[in-house]
Each structure stands twice: as structure tokens, then as C-alpha cells.
PDB file of N, CA and C in Angstrom:
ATOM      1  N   UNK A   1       0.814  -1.181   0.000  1.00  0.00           N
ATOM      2  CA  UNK A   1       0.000   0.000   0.000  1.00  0.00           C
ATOM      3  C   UNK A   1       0.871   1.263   0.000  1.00  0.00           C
ATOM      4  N   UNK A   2       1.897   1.415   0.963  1.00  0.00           N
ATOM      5  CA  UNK A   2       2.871   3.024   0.743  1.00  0.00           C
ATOM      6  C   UNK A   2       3.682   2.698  -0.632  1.00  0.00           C
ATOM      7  N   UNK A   3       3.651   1.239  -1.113  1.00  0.00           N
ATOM      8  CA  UNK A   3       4.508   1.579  -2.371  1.00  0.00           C
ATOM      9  C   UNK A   3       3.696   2.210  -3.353  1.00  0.00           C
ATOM     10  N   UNK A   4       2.286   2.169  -3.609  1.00  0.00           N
ATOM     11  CA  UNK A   4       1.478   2.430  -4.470  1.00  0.00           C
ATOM     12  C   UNK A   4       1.306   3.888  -3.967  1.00  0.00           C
ATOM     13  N   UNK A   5       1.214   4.306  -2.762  1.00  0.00           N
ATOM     14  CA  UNK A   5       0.977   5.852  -2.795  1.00  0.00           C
ATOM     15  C   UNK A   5       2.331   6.810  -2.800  1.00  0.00           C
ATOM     16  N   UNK A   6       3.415   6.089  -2.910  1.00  0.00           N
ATOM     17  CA  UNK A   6       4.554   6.805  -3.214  1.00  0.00           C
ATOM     18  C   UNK A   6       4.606   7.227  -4.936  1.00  0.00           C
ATOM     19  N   UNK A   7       4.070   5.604  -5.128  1.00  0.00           N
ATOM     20  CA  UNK A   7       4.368   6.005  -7.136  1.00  0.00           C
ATOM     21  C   UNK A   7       3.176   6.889  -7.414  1.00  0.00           C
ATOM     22  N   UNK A   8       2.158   6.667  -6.481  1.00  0.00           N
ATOM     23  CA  UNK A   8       1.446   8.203  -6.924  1.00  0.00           C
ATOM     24  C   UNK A   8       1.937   9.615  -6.667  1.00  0.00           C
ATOM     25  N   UNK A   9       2.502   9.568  -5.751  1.00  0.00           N
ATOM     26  CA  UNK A   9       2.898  11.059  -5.104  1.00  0.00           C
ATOM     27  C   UNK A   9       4.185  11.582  -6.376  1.00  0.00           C
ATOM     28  N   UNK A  10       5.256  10.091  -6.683  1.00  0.00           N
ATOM     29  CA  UNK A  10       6.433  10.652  -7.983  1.00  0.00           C
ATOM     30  C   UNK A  10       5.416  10.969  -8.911  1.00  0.00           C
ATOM     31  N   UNK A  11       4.420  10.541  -9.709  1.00  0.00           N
ATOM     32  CA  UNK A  11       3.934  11.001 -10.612  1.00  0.00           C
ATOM     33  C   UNK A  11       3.515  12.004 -10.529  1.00  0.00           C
ATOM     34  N   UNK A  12       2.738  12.647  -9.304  1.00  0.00           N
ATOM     35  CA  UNK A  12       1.977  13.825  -9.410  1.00  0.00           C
ATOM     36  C   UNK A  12       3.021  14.301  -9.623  1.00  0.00           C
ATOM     37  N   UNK A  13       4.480  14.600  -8.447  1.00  0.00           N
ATOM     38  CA  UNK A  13       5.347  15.432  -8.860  1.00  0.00           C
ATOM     39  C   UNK A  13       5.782  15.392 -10.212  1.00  0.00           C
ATOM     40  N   UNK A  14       6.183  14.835 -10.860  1.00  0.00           N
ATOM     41  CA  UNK A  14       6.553  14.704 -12.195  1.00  0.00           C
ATOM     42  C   UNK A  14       5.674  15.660 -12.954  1.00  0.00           C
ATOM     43  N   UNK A  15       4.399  15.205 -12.857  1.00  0.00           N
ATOM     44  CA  UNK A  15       3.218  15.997 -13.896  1.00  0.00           C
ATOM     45  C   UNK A  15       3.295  17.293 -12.899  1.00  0.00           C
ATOM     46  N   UNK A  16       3.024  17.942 -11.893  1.00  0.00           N
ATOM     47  CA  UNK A  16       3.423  19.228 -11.668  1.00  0.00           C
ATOM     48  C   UNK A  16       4.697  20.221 -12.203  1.00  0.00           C
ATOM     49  N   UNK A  17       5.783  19.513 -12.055  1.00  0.00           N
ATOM     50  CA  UNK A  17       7.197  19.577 -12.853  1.00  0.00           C
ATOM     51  C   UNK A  17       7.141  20.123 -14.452  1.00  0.00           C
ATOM     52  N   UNK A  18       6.412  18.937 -14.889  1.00  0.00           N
ATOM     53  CA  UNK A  18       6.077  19.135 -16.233  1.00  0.00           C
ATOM     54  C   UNK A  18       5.453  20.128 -16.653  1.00  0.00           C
ATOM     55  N   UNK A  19       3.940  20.353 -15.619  1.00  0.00           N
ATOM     56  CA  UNK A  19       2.918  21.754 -16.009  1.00  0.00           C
ATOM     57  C   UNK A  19       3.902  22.985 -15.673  1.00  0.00           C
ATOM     58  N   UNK A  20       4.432  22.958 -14.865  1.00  0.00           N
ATOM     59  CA  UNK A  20       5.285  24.250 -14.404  1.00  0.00           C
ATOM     60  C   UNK A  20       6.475  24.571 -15.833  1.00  0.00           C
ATOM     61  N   UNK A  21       7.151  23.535 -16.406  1.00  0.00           N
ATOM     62  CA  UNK A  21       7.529  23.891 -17.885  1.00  0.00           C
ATOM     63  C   UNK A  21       6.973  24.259 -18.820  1.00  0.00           C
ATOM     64  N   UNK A  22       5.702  23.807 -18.908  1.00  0.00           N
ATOM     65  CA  UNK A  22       4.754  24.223 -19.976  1.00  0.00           C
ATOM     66  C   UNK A  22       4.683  25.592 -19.707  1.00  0.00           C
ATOM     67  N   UNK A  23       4.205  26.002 -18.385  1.00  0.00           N
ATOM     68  CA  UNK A  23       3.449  27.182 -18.364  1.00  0.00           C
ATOM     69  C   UNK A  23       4.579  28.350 -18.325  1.00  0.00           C
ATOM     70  N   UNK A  24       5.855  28.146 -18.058  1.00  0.00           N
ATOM     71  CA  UNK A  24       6.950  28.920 -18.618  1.00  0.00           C
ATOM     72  C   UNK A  24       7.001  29.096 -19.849  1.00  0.00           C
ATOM     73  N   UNK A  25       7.554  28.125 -20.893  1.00  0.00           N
ATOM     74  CA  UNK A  25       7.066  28.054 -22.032  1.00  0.00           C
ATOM     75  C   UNK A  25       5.861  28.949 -22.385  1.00  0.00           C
ATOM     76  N   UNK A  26       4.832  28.795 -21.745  1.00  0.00           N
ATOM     77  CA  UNK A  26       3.432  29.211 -22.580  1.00  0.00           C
ATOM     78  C   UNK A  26       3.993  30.730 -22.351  1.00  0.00           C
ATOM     79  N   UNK A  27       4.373  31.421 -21.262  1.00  0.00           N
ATOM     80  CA  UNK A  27       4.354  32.191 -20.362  1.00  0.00           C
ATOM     81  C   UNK A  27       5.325  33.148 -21.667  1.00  0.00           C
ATOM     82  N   UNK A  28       6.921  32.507 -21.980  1.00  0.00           N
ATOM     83  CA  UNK A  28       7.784  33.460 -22.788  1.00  0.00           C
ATOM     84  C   UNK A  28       6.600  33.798 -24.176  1.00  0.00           C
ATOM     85  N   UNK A  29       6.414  32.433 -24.390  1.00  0.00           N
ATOM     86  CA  UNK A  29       5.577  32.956 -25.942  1.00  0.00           C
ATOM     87  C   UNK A  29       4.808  33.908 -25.553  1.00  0.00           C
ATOM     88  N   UNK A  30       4.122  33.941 -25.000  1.00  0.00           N
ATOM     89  CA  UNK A  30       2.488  35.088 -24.486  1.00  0.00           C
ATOM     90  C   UNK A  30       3.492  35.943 -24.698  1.00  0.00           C
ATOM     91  N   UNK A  31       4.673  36.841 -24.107  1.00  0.00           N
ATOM     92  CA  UNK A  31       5.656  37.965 -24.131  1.00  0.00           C
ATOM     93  C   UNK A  31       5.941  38.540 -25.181  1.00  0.00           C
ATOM     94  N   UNK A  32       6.275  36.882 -25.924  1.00  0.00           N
ATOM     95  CA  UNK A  32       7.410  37.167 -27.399  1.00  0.00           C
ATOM     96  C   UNK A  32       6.003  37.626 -28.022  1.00  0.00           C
ATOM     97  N   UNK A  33       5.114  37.139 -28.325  1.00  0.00           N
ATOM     98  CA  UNK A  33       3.709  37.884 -29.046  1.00  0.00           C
ATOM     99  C   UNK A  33       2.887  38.721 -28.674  1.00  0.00           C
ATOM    100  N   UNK A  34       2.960  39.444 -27.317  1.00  0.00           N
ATOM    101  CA  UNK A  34       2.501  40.591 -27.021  1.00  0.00           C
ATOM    102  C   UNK A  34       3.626  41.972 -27.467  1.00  0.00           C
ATOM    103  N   UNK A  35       4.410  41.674 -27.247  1.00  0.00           N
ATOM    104  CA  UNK A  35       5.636  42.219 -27.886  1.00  0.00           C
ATOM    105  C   UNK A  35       5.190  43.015 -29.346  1.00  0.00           C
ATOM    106  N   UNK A  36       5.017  41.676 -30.040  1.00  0.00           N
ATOM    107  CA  UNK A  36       4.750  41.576 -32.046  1.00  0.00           C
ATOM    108  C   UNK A  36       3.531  42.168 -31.670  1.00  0.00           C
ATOM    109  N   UNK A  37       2.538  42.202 -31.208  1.00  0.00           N
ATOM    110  CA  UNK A  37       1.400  42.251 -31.493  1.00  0.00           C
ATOM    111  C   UNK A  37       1.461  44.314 -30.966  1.00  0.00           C
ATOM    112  N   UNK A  38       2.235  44.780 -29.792  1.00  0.00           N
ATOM    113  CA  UNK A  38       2.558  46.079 -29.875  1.00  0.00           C
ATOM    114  C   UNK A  38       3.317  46.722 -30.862  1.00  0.00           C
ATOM    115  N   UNK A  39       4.033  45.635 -31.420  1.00  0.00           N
ATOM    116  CA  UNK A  39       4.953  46.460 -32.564  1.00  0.00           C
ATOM    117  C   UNK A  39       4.014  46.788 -34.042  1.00  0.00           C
ATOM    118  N   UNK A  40       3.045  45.715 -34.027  1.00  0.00           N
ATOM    119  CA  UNK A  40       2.391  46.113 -34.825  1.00  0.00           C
ATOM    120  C   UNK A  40       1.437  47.569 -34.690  1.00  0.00           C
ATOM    121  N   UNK A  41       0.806  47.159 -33.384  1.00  0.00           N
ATOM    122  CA  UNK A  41      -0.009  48.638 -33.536  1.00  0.00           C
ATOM    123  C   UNK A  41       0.267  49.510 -33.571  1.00  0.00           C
ATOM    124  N   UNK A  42       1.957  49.849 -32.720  1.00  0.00           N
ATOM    125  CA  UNK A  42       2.441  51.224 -33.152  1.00  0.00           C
ATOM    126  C   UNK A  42       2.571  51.511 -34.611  1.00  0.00           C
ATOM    127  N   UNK A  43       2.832  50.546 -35.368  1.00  0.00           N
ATOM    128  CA  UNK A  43       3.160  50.919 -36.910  1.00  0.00           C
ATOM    129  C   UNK A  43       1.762  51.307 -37.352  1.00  0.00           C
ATOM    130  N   UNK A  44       0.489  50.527 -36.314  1.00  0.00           N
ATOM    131  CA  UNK A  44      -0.474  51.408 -37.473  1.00  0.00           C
ATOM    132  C   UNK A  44      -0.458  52.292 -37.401  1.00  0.00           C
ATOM    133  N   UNK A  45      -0.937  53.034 -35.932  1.00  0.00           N
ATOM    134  CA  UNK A  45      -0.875  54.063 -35.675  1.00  0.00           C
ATOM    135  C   UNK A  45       0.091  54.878 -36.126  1.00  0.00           C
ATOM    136  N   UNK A  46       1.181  54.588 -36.738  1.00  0.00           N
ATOM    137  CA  UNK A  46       2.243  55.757 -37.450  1.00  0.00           C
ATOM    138  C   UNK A  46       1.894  55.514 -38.865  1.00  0.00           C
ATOM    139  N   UNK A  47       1.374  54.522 -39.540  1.00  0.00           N
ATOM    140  CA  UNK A  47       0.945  54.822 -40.829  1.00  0.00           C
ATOM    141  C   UNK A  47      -0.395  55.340 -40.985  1.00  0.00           C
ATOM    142  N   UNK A  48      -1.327  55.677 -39.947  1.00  0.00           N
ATOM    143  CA  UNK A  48      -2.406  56.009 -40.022  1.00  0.00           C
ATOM    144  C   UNK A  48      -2.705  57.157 -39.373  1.00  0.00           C
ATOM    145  N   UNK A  49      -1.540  57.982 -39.100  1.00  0.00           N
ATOM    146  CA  UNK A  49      -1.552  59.369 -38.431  1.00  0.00           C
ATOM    147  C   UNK A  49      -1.646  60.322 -39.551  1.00  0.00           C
ATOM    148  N   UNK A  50      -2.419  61.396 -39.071  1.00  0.00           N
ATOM    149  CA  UNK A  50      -1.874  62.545 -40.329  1.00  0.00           C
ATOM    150  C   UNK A  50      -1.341  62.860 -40.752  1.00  0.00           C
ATOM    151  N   UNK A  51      -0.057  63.081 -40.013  1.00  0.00           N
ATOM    152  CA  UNK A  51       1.087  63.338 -40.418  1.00  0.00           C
ATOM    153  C   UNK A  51       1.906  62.319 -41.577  1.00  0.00           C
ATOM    154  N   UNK A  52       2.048  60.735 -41.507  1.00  0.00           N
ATOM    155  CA  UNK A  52       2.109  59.933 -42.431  1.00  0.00           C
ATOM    156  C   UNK A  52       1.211  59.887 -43.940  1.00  0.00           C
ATOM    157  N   UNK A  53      -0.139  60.665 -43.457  1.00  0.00           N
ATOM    158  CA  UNK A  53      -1.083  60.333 -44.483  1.00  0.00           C
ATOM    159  C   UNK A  53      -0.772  61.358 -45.880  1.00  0.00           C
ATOM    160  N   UNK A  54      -0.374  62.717 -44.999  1.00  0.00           N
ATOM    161  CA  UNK A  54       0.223  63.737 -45.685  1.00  0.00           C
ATOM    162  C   UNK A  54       1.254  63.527 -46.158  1.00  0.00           C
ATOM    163  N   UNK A  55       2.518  62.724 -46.381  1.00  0.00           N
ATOM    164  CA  UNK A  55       3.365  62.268 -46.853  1.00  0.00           C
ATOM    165  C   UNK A  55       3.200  62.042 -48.235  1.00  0.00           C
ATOM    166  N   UNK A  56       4.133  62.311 -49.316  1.00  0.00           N
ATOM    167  CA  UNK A  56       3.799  62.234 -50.143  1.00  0.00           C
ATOM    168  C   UNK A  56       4.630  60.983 -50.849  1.00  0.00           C
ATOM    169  N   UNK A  57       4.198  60.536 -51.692  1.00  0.00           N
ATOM    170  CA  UNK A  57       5.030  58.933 -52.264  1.00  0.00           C
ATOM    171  C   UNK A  57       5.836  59.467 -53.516  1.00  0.00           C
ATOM    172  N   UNK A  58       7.310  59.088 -52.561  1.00  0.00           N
ATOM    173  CA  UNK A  58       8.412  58.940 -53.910  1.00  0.00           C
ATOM    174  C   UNK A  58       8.979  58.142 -54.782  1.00  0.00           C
ATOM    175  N   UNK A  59       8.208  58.971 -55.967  1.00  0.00           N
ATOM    176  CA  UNK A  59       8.853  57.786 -56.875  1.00  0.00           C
ATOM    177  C   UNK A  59       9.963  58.438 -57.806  1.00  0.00           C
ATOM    178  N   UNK A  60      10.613  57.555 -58.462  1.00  0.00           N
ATOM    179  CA  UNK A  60      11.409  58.057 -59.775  1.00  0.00           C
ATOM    180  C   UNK A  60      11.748  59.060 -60.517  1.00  0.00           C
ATOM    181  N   UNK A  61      10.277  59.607 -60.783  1.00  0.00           N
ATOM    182  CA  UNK A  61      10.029  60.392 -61.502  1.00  0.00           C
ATOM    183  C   UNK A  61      10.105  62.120 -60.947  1.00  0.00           C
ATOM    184  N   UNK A  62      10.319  61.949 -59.329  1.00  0.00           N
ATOM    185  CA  UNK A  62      10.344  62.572 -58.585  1.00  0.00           C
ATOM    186  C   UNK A  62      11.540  63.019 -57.849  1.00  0.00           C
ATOM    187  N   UNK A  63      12.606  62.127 -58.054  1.00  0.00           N
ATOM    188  CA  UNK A  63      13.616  62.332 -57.520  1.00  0.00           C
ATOM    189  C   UNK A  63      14.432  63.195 -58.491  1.00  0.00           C
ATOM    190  N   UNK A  64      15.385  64.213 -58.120  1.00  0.00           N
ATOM    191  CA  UNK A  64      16.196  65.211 -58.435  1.00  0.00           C
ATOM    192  C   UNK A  64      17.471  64.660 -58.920  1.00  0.00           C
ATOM    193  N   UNK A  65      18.445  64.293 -59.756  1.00  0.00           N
ATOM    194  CA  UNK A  65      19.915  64.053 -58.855  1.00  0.00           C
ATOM    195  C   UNK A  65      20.568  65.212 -59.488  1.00  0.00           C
ATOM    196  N   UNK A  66      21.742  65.638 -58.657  1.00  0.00           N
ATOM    197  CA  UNK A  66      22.446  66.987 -58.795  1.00  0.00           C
ATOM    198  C   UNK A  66      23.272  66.268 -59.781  1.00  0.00           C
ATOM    199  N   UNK A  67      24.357  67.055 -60.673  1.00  0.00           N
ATOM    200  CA  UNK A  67      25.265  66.715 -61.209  1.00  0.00           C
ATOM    201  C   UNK A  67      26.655  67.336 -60.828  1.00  0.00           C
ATOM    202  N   UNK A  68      25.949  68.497 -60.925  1.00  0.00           N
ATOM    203  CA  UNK A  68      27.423  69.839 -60.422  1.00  0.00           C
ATOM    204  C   UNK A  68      26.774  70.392 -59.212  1.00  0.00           C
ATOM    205  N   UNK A  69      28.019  70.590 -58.922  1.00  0.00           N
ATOM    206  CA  UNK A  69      28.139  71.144 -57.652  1.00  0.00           C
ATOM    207  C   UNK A  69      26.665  72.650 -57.829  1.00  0.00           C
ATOM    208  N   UNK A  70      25.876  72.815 -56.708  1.00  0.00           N
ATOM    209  CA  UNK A  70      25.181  73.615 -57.030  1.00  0.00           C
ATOM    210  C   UNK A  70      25.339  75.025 -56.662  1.00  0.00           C
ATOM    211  N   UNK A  71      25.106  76.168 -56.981  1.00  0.00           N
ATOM    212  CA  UNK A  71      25.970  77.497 -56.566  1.00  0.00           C
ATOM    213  C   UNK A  71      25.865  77.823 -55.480  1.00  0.00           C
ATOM    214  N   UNK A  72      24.788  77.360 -54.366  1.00  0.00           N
ATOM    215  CA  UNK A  72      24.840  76.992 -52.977  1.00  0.00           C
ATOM    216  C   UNK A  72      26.301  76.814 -52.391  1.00  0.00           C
ATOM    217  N   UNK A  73      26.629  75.739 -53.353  1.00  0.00           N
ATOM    218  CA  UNK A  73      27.728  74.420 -52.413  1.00  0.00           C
ATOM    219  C   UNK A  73      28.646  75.653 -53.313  1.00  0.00           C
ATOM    220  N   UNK A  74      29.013  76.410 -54.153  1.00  0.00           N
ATOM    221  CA  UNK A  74      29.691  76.895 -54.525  1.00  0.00           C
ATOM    222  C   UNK A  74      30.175  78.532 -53.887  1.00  0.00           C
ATOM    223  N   UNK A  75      29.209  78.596 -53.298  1.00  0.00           N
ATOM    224  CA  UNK A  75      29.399  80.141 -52.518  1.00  0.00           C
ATOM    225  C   UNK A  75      30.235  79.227 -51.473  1.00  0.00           C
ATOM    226  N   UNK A  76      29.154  78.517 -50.473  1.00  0.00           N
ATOM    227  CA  UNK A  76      30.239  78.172 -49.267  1.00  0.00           C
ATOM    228  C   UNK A  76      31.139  77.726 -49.394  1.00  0.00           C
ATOM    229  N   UNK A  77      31.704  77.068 -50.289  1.00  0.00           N
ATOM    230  CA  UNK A  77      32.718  76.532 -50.647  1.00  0.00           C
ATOM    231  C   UNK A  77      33.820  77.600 -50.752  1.00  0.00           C
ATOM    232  N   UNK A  78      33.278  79.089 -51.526  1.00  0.00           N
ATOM    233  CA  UNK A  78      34.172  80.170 -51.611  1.00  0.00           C
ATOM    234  C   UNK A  78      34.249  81.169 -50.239  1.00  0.00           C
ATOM    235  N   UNK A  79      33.763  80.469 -49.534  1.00  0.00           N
ATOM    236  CA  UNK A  79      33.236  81.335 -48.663  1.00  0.00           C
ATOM    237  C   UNK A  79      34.407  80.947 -47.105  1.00  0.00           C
ATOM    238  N   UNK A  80      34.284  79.205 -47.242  1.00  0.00           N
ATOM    239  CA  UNK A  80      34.926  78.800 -46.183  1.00  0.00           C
ATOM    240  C   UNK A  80      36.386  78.404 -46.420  1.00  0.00           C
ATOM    241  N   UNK A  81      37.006  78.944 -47.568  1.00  0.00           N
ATOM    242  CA  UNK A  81      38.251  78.624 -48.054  1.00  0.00           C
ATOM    243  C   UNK A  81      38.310  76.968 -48.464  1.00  0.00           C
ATOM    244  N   UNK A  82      37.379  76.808 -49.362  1.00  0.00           N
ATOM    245  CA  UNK A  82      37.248  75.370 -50.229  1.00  0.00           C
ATOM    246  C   UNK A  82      36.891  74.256 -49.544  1.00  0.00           C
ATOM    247  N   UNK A  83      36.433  74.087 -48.655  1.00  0.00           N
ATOM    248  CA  UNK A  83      36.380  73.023 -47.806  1.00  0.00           C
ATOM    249  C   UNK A  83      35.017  73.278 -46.774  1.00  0.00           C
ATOM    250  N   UNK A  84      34.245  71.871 -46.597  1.00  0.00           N
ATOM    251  CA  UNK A  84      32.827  72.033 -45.787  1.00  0.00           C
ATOM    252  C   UNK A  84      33.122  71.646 -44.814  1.00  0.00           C
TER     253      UNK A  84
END
């Protein structure tokens, strides 16, 4: 009879042991995805602010590129003895 309520008592411990890993386990994930799940909403909320909405989309056709130096960069340039 105490041998049979000992191998009950190792098992419970065992399966307590065990639930207590799980629920660590369960415990980091819940973190690691509350985490993702804030990172997401801040991004909506920054793509869905006014300020983002007003943004305007660059494309190609839109972009500038300088070639020469522009007379900006050419005053200061004369200005600070050749060098920025």
C-alpha cells in the first residue's frame, strides 16, 4: 500500500514539474507575441496618423539628382576657403 501511494505522489510530482515547464514556455511565448502584437499597432498608428497620411510617395520620376556642384555648395565653398 505506501509503495502504491509513493508512485502516486512521484507522478503527481513529475506531472506538476512538467505543467510548471509548460506554463513557462506558454508564459515566454504570451511575451514574445505581445511584444509583435505592440509592434504592430504602433506601426499602425504611425501609418495612419496625419502626419504619415500627408506624406507624399516617392517615386522616380520625382527624384532630383544633382550633377554639379550647385551654386549653394559653390558660394560656401568660396566662402569657407574650399572646404565644408
Amino acid at each position: 500500500m505506501t509503495l502504491f501511494f509513493s508512485g502516486k505522489e512521484v507522478t503527481k510530482g513529475y506531472t506538476i514539474k512538467r505543467l510548471e515547464a509548460t506554463r513557462q514556455t506558454l508564459t515566454k511565448e504570451s511575451e514574445i507575441i505581445g511584444s509583435k502584437v505592440a509592434g504592430a499597432q504602433a506601426m499602425q498608428v504611425a501609418l495612419t496618423s496625419n502626419h504619415a497620411q500627408s506624406m507624399i510617395n516617392l517615386t522616380e520620376k520625382r527624384i532630383t539628382y544633382l550633377r554639379r556642384e550647385s551654386n549653394l555648395a559653390q558660394q560656401f565653398r568660396s566662402i569657407n576657403g574650399g572646404s565644408f
